[in-house]
Protein backbone atom coordinates (compact mmCIF):
# COMPACT_ATOMS: atom_id res chain seq x y z
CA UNK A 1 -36.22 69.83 -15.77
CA UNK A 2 -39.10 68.08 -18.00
CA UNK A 3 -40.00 71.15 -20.72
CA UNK A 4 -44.08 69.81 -20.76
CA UNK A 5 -46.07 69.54 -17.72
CA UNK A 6 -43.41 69.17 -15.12
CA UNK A 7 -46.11 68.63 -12.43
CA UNK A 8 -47.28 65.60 -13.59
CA UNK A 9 -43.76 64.26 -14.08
CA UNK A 10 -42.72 65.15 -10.92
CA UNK A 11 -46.04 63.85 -9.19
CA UNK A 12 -45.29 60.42 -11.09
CA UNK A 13 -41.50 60.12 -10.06
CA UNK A 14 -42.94 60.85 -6.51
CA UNK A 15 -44.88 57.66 -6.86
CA UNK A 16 -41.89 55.51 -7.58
CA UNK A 17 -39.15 57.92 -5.02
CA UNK A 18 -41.55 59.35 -2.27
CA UNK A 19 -42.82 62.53 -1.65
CA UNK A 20 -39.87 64.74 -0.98
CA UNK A 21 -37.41 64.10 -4.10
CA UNK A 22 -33.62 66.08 -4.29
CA UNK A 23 -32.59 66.73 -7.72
CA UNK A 24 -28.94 67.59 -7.56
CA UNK A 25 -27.22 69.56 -10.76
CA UNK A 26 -23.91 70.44 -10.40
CA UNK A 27 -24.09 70.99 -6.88
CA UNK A 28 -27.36 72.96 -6.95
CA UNK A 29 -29.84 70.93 -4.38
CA UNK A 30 -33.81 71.17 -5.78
CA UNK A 31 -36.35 69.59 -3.29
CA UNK A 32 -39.55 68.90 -4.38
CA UNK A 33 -42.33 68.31 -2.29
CA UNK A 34 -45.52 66.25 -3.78
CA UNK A 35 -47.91 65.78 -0.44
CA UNK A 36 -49.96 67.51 1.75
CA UNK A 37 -48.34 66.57 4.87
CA UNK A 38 -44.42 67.53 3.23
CA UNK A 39 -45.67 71.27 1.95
CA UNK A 40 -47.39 71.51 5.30
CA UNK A 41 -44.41 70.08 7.77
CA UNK A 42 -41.51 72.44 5.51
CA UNK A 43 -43.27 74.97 4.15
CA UNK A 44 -46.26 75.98 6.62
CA UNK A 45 -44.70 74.44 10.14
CA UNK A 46 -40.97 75.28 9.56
CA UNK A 47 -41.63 78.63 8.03
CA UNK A 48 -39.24 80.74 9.21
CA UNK A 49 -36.49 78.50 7.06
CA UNK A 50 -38.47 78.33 4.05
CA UNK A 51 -39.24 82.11 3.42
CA UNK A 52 -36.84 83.05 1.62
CA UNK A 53 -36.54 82.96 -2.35
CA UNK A 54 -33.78 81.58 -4.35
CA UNK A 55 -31.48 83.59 -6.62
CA UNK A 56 -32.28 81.83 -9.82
CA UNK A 57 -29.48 83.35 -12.21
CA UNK A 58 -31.31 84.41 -14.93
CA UNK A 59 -34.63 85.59 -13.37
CA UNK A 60 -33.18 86.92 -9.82
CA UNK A 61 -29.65 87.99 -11.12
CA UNK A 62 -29.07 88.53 -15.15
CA UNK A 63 -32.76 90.02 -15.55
CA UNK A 64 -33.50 91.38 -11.93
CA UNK A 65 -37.08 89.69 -11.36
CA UNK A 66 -36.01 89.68 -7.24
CA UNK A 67 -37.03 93.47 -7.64
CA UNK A 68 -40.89 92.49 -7.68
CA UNK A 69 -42.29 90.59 -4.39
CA UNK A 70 -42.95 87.44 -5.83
CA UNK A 71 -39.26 87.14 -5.79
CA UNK A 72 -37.84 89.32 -3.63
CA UNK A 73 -35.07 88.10 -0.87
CA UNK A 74 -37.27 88.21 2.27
CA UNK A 75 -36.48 91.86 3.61
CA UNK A 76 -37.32 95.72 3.33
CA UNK A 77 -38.47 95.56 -0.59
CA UNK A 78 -41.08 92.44 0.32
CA UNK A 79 -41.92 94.17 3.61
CA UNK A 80 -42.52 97.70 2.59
CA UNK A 81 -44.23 96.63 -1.01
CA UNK A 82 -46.32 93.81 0.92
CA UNK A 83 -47.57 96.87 3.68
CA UNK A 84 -48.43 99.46 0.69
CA UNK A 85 -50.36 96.77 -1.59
CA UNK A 86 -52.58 95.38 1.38
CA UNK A 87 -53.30 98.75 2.34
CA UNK A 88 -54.97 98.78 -0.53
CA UNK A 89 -56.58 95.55 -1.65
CA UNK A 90 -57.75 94.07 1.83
CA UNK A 91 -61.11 92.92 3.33
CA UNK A 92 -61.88 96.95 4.74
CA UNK A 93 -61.78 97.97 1.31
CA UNK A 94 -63.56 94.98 -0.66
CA UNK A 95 -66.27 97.08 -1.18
CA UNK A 96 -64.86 100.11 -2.71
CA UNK A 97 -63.22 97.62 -5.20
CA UNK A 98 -66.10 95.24 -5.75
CA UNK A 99 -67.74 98.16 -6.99
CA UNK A 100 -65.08 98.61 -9.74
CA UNK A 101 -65.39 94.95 -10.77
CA UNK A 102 -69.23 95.76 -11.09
CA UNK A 103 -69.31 97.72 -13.53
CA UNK A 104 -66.67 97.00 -15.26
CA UNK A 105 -67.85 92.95 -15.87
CA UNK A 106 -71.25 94.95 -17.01
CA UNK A 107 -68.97 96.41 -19.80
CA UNK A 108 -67.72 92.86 -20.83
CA UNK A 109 -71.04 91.51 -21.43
CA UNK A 110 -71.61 93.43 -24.97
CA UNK A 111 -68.23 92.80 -25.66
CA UNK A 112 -69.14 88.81 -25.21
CA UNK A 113 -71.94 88.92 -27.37
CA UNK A 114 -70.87 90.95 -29.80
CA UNK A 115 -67.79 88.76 -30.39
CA UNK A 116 -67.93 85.12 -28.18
CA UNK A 117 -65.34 83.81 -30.51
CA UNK A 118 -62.63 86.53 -28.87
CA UNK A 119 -63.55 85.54 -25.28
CA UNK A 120 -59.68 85.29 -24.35
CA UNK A 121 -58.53 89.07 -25.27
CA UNK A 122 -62.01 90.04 -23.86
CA UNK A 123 -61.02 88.33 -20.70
CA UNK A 124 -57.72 90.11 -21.06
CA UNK A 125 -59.42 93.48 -21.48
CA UNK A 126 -61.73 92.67 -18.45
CA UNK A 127 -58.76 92.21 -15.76
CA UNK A 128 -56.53 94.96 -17.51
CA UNK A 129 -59.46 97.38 -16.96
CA UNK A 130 -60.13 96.41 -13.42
CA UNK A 131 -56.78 96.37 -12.26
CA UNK A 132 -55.35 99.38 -14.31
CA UNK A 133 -58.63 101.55 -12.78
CA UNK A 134 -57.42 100.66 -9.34
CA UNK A 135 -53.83 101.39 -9.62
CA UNK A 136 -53.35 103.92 -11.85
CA UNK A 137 -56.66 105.53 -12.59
CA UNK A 138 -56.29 104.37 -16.05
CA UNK A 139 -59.32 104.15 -18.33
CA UNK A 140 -58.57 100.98 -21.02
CA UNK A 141 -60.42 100.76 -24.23
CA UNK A 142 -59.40 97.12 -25.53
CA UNK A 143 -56.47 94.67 -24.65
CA UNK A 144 -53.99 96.91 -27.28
CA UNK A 145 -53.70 99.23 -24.87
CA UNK A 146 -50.11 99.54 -24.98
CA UNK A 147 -49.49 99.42 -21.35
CA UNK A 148 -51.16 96.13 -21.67
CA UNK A 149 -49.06 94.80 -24.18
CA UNK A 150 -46.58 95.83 -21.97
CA UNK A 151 -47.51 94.41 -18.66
CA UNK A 152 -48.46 91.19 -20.65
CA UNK A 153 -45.11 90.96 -22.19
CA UNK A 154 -43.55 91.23 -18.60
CA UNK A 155 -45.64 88.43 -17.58
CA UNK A 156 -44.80 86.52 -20.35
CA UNK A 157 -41.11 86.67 -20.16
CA UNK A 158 -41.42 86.07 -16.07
CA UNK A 159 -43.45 83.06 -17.09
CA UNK A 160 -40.80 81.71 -18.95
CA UNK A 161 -37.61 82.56 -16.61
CA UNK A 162 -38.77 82.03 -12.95
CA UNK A 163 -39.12 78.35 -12.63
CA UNK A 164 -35.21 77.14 -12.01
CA UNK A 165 -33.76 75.30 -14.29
CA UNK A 166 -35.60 76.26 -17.85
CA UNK A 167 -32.11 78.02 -18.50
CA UNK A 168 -28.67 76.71 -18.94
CA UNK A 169 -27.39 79.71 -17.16
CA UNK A 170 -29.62 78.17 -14.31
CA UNK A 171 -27.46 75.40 -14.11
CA UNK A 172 -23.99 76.55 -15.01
CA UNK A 173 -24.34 79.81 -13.56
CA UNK A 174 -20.66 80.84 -14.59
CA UNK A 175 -22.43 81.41 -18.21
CA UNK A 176 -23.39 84.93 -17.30
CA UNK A 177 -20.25 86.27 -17.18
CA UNK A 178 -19.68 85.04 -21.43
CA UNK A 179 -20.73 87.72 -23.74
CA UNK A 180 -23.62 87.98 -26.02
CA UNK A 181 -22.35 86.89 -28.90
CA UNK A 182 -21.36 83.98 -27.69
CA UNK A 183 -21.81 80.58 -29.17
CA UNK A 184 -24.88 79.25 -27.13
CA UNK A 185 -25.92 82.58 -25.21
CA UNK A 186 -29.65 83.63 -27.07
CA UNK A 187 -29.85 83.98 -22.94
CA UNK A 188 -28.26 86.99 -22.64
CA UNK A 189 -30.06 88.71 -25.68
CA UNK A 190 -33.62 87.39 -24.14
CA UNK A 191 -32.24 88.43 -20.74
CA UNK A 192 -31.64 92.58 -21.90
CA UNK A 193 -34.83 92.55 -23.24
CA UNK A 194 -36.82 91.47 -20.50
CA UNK A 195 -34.81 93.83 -17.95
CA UNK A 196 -35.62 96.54 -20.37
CA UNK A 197 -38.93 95.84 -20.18
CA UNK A 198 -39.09 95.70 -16.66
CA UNK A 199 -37.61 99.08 -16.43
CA UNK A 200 -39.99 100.28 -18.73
CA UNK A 201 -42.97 99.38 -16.83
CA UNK A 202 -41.55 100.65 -13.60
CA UNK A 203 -40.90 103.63 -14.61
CA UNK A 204 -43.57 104.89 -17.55
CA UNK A 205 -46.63 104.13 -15.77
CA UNK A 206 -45.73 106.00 -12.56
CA UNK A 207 -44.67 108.94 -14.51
CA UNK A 208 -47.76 109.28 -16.63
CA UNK A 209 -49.37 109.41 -13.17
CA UNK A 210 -47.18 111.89 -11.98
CA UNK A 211 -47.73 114.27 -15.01
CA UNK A 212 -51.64 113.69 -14.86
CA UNK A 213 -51.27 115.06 -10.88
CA UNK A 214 -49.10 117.93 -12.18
CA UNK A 215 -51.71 119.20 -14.38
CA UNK A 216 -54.86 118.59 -12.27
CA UNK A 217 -56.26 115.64 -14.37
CA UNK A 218 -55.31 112.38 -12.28
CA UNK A 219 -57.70 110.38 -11.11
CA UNK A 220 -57.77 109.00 -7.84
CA UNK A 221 -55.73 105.75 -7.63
CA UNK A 222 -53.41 103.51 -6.03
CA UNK A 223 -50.50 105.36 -7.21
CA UNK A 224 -51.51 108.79 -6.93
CA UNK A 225 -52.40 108.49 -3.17
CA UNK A 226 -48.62 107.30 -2.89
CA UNK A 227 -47.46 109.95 -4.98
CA UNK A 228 -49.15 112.17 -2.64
CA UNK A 229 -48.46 111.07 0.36
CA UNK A 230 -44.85 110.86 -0.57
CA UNK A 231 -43.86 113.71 -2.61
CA UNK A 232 -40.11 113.44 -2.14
CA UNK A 233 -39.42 110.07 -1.42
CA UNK A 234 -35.93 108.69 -1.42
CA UNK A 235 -34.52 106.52 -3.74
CA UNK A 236 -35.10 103.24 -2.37
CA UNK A 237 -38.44 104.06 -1.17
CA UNK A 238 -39.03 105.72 -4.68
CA UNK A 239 -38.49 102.45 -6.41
CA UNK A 240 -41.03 100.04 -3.65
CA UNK A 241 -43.53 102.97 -4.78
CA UNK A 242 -42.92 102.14 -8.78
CA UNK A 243 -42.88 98.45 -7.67
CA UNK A 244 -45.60 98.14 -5.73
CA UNK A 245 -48.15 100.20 -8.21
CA UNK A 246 -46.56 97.40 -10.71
CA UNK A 247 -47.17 94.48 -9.01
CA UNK A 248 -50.64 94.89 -8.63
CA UNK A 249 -51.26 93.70 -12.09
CA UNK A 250 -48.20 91.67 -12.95
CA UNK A 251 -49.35 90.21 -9.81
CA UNK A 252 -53.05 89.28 -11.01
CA UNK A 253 -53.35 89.61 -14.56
CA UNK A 254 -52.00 86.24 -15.85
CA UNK A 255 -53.33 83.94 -13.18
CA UNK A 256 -57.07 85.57 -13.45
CA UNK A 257 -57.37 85.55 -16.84
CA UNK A 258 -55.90 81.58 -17.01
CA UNK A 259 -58.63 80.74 -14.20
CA UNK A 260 -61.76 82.68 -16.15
CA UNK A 261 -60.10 80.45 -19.31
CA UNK A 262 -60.96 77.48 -17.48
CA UNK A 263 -64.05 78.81 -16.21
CA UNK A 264 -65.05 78.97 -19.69
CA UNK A 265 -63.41 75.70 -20.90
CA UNK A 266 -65.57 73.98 -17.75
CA UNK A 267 -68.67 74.89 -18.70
CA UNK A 268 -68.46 73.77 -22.52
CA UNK A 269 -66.93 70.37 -21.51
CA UNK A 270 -69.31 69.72 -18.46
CA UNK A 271 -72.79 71.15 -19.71
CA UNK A 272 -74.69 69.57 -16.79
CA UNK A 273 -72.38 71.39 -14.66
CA UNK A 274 -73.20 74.22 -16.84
CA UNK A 275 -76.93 73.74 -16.88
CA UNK A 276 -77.39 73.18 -12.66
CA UNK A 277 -75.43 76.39 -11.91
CA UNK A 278 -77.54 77.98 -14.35
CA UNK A 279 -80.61 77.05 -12.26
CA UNK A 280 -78.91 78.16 -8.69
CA UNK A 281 -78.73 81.70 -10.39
CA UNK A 282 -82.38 81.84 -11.57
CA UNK A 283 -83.68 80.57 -8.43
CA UNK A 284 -81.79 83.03 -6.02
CA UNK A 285 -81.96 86.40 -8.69
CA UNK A 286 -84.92 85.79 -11.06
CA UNK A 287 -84.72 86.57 -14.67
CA UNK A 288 -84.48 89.83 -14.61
CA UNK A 289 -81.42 90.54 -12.31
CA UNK A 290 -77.62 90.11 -12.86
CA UNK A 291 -75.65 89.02 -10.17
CA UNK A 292 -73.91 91.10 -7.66
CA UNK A 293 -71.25 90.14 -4.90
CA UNK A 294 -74.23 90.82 -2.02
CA UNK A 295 -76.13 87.44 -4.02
CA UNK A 296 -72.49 85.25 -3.21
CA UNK A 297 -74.06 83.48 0.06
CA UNK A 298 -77.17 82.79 -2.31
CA UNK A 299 -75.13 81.16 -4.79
CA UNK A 300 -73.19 77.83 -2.75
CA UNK A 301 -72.77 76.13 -6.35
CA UNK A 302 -71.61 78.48 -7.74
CA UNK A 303 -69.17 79.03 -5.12
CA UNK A 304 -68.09 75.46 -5.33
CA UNK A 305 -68.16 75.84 -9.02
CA UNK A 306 -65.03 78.51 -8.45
CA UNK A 307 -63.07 76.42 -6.14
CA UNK A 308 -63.19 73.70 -8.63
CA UNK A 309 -61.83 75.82 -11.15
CA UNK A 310 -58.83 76.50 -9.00
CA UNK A 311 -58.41 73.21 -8.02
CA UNK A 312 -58.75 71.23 -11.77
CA UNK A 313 -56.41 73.52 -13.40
CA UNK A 314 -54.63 75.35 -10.99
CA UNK A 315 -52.84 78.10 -12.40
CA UNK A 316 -49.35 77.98 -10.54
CA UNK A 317 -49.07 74.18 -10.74
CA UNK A 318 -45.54 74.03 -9.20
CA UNK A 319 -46.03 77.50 -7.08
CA UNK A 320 -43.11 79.11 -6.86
CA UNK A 321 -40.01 78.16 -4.92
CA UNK A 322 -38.91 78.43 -1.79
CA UNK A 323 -34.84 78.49 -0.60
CA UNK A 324 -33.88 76.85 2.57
CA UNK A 325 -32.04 79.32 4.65
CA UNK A 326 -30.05 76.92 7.08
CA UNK A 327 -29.34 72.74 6.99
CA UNK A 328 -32.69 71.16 7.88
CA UNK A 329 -33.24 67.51 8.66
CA UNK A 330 -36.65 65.86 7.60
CA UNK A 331 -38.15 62.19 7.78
CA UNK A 332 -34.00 61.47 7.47
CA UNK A 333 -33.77 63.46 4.72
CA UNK A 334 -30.84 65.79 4.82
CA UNK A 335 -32.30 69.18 3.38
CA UNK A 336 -29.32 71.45 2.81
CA UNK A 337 -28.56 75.73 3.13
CA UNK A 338 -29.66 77.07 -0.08
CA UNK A 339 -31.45 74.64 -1.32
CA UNK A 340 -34.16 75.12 -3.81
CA UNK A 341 -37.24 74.32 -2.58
CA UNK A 342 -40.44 73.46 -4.64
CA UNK A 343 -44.00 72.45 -3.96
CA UNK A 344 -46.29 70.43 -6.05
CA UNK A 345 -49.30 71.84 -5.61
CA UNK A 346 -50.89 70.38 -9.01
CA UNK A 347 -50.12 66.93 -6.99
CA UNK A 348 -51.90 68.02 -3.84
CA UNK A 349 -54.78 69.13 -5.82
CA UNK A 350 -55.24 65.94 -8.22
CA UNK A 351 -54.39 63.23 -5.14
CA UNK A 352 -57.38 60.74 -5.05
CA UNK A 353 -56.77 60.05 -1.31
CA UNK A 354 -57.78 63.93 -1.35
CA UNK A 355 -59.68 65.08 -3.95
CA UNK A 356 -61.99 61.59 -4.96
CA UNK A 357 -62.17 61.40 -9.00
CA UNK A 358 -59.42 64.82 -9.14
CA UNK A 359 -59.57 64.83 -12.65
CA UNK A 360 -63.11 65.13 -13.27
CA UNK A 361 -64.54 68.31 -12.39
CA UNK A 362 -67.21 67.92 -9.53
CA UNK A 363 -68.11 71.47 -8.24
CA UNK A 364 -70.94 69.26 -5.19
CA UNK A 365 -67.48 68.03 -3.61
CA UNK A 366 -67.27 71.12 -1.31
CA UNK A 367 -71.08 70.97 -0.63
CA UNK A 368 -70.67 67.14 -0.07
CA UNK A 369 -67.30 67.12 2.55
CA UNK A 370 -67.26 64.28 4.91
CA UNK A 371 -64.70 65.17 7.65
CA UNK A 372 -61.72 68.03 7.30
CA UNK A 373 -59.32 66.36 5.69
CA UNK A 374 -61.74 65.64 2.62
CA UNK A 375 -62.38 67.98 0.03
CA UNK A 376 -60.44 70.60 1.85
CA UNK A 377 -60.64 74.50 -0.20
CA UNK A 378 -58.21 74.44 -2.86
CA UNK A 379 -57.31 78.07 -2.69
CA UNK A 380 -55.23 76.94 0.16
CA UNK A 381 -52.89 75.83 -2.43
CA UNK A 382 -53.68 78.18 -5.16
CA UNK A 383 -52.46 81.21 -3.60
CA UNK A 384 -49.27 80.69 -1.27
CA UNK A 385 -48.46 78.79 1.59
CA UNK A 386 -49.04 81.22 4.55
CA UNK A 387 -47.19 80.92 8.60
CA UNK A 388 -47.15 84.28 10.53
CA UNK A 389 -43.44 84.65 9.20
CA UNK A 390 -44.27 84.21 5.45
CA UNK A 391 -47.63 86.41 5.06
CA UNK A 392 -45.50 88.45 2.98
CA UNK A 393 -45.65 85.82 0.83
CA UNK A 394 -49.09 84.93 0.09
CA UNK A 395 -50.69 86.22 -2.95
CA UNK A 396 -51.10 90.11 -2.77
CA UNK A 397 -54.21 90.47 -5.32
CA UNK A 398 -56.02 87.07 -3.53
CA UNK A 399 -58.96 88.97 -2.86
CA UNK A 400 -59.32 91.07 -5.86
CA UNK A 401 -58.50 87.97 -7.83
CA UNK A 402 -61.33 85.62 -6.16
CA UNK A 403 -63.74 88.68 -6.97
CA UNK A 404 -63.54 88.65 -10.40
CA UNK A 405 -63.47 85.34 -10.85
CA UNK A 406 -66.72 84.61 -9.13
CA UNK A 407 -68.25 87.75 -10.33
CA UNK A 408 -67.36 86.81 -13.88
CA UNK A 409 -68.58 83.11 -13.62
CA UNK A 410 -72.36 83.97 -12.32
CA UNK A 411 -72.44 86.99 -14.65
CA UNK A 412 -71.94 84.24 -17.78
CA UNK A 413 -74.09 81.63 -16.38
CA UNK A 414 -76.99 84.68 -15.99
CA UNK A 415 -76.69 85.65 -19.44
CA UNK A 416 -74.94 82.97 -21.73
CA UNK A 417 -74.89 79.63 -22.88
CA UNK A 418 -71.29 78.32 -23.32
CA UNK A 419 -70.64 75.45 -25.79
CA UNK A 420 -67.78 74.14 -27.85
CA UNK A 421 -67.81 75.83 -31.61
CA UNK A 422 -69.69 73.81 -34.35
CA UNK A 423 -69.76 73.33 -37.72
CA UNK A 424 -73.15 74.71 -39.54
CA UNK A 425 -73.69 70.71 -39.77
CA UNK A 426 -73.40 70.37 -35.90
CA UNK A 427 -69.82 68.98 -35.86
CA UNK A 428 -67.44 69.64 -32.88
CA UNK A 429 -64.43 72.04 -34.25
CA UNK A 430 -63.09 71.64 -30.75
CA UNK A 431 -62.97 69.00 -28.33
CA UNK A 432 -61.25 69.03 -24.95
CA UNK A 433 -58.54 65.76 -26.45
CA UNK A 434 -57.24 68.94 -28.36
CA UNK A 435 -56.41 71.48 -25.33
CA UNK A 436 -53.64 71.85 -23.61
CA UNK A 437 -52.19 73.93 -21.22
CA UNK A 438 -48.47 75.97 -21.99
CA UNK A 439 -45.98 75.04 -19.15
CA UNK A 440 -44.17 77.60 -17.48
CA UNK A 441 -44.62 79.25 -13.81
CA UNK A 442 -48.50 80.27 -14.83
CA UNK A 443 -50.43 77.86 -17.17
């Protein structure tokens, strides 16, 4: 597996081998799919094969990451923890949360002026806040918050584990059995620590919540109602609870704060871009008025301006695989049981016969479309590949995540100016030539 920008590698080998590609190591099959019409055919028509996840030795088995639903096996945990988070973040109650975004992007504002320069951990802060509110009931000051660091750390190590193949162990899985101190296995010291992290952020968050209910002081969340509802669960439903209170932000706290990043990064490097959302928001709210999610149908540019985002820098470039769960024939191609299976969707989303131009960033493309095949909503990429049999598998926090991410852009472009740091002189400290993006499952 390439160690920098796989997606681009693998959409340029697709040029010269087609647009489903088998990578074979040591037996192990990977598939990769790099077109619309391949992601669609395996992934969205032939669903029921393709639900499943792999067992990825070092994130599914040496670490456990097949406990959370992003990689669960598709049964009771993904079921259950799927049912209990959608009861929660769905379209009924949109408006219960949209509130909580409300007031807490009127609490980053300060926090943005005060300090523009720290506009990542503010970010950081922002979804931590939101999310952490909802779930847990949890008030957070700043991005120290040490259930922050914690979550983030999660994140981080998931990040690094859960796209096969960044491990040896991945390839020769008979490595897990050596010991630690083996010659060669930093693996199984990096592998301890994460699954001691996970258990830690299972397990402390839910309790704090428990002891809050004990002695009258919880505030109404997420976790509490299960708590409630469920005072003596058993012990597999016990853990879905922990999970599923988890997931929320392991879920949603990476991938919105990389897409406000690029928000951000968008509007210094495209000013016009910058300057004619700007002038959608004055015209629909005035001067004196910051934006709320009633003013979305007022603001179509903005809109646009927020698929683009998710579209130029999507932040789960490869997704995250798929296993085949029988033989499978396709176009000739001989698609074996356990399989791998991995879509491109960072190919999809920069394919000219698509996307016209897909690396510049053109928010009027989806106020411009000329038939449905052109310009089609990148979020249809972004955030899972969805059949009747996989729903389970679409993003959980979709909504809350498009939420704050549109909230968050027309709250800037109503109060700030975004530009690239200078020099007192007026030189350019940064310039987009010097940004890149860290590989891994989220960019």
């Amino acid at each position: 597996m390439p160690k920098k920008n796989e997606w681009a590698v693998f959409a340029q080998l697709a040029e010269k081998y087609g647009d489903v590609m088998h990578l074979s190591a040591l037996g192990s099959s990977i598939i990769l799919l790099t077109s619309r019409q391949a992601i669609s055919d395996l992934l969205e028509k032939r669903g029921h094969i393709y639900s499943d996840r792999p067992v990825l030795p070092m994130a599914s088995g040496l670490i456990g990451y097949s406990r959370f639903t992003v990689l669960a096996p598709y049964g009771f945990i993904l079921k259950e923890s799927r049912k209990l988070i959608t009861g929660t973040i769905n379209a009924r109650n949109a408006p219960q949360l949209q509130r909580v975004i409300e007031g807490k992007v009127l609490h980053l504002l300060p926090r943005l002026l005060a300090s523009p320069n720290e506009f990542r951990p503010h970010l950081r802060w922002l979804v931590a806040s939101i999310v952490l509110q909802i779930t847990h009931g949890r008030d957070i000051s700043d991005s120290s918050d040490p259930l922050v660091q914690l979550a983030e750390l999660v994140n981080e190590q998931f990040s690094a584990t859960a796209t096969p193949g960044k491990f040896l162990v991945d390839l020769f899985p008979f490595l897990r059995h050596v010991p630690e101190w083996f010659p060669g296995a930093g693996f199984k010291a990096f592998a301890r620590e994460a699954r001691d992290t996970i258990d830690r952020i299972l397990d402390e968050p839910y309790q704090e919540v428990k002891e809050q209910m004990l002695l009258g002081k919880a505030i109404p969340s997420f976790t509490s109602q299960i708590i409630e509802n469920n005072p003596n669960p058993k012990p597999e439903d016990l853990f879905v609870h922990k999970m599923a209170s988890t997931q929320f932000y392991l879920a949603g706290a990476d991938t919105s704060v990389s897409a406000l990043e690029t928000m951000f990064l968008i509007l210094a490097l495209y000013p016009d871009i910058q300057r004619k959302a700007q002038a959608e928001v004055d015209a629909a709210l005035g001067s004196h008025q910051l934006p709320k999610f009633s003013d979305r149908d007022s603001l179509p540019y903005v809109a646009a301006l927020v698929k683009e985002i998710h579209r130029w820098k999507p932040v789960a470039p490869l997704a995250l695989p798929h296993l085949a769960m029988r033989d499978d024939t396709y176009n000739g191609y001989h698609i074996p049981k356990g399989a791998t299976v991995i879509a491109n969707s960072w190919a999809i989303l920069h394919d000219p016969s698509i996307y016209p131009d897909p690396f510049e960033v053109k928010p009027e493309r989806y106020l411009e479309r000329k038939g449905e095949d052109a310009n089609p909503d990148p979020e249809t990429f972004s955030f899972g590949y969805v059949t009747r049999i996989q729903i389970a598998r679409i993003c959980p926090g979709q909504i809350l995540a498009e939420d704050t991410i549109f909230l968050v852009t027309a709250t800037v472009l109503t109060m700030f100016n975004v530009a690239n740091a200078q020099t007192l002189d007026g030189h350019v400290i940064r310039k987009d030539e010097d940004i890149d993006y860290v590989g891994g499952t989220i960019t």
